[in-house]
Protein backbone atom coordinates (compact mmCIF):
# COMPACT_ATOMS: atom_id res chain seq x y z
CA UNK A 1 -42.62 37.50 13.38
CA UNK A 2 -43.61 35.36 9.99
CA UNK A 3 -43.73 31.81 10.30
CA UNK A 4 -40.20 31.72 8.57
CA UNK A 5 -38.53 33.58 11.90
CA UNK A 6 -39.73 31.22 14.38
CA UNK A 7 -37.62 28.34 15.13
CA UNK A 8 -38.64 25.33 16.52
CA UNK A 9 -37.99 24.41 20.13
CA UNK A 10 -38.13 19.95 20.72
CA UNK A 11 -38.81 19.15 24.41
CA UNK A 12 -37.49 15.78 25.22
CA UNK A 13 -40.32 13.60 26.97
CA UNK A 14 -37.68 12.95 30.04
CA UNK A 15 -37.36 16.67 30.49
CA UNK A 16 -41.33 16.88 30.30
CA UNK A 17 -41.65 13.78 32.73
CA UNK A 18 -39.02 15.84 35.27
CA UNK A 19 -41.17 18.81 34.85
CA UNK A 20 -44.29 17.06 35.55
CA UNK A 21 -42.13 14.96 38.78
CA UNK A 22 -41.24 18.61 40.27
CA UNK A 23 -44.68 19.95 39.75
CA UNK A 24 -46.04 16.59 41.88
CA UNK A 25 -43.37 16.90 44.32
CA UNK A 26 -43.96 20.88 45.12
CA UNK A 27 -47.84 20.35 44.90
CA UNK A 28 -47.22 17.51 47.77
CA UNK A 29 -44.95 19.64 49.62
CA UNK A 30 -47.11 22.79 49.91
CA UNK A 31 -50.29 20.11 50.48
CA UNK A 32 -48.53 18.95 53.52
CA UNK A 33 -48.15 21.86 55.35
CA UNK A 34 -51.67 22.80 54.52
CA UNK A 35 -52.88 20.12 55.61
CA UNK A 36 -50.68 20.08 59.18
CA UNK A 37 -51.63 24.16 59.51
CA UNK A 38 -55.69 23.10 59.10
CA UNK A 39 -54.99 20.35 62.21
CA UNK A 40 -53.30 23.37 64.41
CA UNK A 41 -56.47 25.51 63.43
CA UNK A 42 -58.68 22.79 64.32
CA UNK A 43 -57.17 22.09 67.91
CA UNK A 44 -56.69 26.23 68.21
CA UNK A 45 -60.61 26.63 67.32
CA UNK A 46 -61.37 23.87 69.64
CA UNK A 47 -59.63 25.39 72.83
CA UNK A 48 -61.11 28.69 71.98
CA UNK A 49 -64.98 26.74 71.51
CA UNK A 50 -64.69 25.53 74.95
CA UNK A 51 -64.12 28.95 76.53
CA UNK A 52 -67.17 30.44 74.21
CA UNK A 53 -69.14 27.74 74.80
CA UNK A 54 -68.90 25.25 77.72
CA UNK A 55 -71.04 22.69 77.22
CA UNK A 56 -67.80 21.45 75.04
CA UNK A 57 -70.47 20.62 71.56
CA UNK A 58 -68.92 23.27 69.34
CA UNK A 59 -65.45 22.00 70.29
CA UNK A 60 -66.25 18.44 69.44
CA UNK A 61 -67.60 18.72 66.31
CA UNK A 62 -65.01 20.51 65.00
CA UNK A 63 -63.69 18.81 61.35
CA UNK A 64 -60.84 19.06 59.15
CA UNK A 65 -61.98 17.28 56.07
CA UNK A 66 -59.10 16.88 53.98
CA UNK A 67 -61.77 15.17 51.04
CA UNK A 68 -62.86 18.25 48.94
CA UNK A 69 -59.81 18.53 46.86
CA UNK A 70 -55.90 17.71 46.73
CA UNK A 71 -55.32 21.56 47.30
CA UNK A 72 -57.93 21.95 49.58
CA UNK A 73 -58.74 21.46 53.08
CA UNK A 74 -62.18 22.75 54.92
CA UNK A 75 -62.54 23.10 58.79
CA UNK A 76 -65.97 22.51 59.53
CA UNK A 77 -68.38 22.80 62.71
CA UNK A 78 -71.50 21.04 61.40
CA UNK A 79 -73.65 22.17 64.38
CA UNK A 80 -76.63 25.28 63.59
CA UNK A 81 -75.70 27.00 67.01
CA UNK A 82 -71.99 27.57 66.15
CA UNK A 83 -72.41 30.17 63.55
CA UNK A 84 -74.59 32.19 66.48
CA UNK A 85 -71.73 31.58 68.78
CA UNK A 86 -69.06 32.50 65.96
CA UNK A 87 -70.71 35.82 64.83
CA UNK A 88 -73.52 36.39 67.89
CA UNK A 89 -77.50 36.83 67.73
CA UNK A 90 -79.54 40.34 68.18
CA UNK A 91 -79.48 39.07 71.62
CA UNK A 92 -76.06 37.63 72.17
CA UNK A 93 -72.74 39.07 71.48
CA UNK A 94 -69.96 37.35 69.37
CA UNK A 95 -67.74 34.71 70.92
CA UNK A 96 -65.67 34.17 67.60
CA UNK A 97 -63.93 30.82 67.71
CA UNK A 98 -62.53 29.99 64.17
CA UNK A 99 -61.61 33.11 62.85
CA UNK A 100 -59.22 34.06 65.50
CA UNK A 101 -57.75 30.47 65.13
CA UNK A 102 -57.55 31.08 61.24
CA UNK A 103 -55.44 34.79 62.03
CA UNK A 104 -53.21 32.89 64.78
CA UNK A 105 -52.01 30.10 62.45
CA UNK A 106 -51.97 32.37 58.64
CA UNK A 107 -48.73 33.23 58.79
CA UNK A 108 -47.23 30.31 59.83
CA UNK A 109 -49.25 27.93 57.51
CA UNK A 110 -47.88 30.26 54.34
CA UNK A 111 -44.39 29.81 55.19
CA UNK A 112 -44.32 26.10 56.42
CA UNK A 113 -45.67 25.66 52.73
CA UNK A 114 -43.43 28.24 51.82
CA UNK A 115 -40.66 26.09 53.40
CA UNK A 116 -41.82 22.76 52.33
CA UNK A 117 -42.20 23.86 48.78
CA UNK A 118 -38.17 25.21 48.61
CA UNK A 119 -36.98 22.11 50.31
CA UNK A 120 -39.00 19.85 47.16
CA UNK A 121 -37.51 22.40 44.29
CA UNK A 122 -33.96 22.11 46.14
CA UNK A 123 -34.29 18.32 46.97
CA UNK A 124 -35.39 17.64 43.16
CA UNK A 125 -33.03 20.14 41.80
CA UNK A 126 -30.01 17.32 43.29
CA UNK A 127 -31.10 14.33 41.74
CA UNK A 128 -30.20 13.35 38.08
């Protein structure tokens, strides 16, 4: 194509503003359900930490920090003797807590935000 074929294409700035409006709107839609699916992990891990381990420590320090980034949210268990518990010691077999939370709640996180994000494009789609 020479630079004589090409033909100009002019964006209005309200179309760019609705773009950028829809891109917010389905970024806080699919943040949403993240953010509700890493609280059901967190109360999942926690009921599965107090039958690994019963003094109930694990269970209470587990965190859903929601901090690290807009898209992002980390579960943490900020105690040394929960990754032994998690994955076991040469001495001590596995008594996984997190992970099987994290496999019970997958599929249902990906399609709330799966959901959440249809409802914004269809919601935004109405207005004028």
């Amino acid at each position: 194509m020479t630079k004589r074929d090409a033909t100009p294409v002019y964006v209005s700035a309200r179309l760019i503003q609705r773009l950028q409006s829809l891109a917010d709107d389905v970024a806080l839609a699919a943040e949403d359900a993240l953010r509700e699916g890493a609280h059901d992990i967190a109360d999942e891990a926690r009921a599965l930490a107090k039958q690994a381990e019963t003094s109930g420590a694990i269970a209470n320090a587990i965190r859903v920090d929601q901090s690290v980034t807009p898209q992002s949210v980390q579960l943490s268990v900020p105690l040394d003797h929960a990754r032994y518990v998690e994955f076991g010691t040469r001495d001590m077999p596995p008594r996984p807590f997190l992970q099987p939370a994290v496999d019970l709640h997958r599929a249902a996180i990906t399609h709330a935000m799966t959901q959440n994000v249809q409802h914004a494009l269809a919601h935004k789609g109405k207005k004028k």
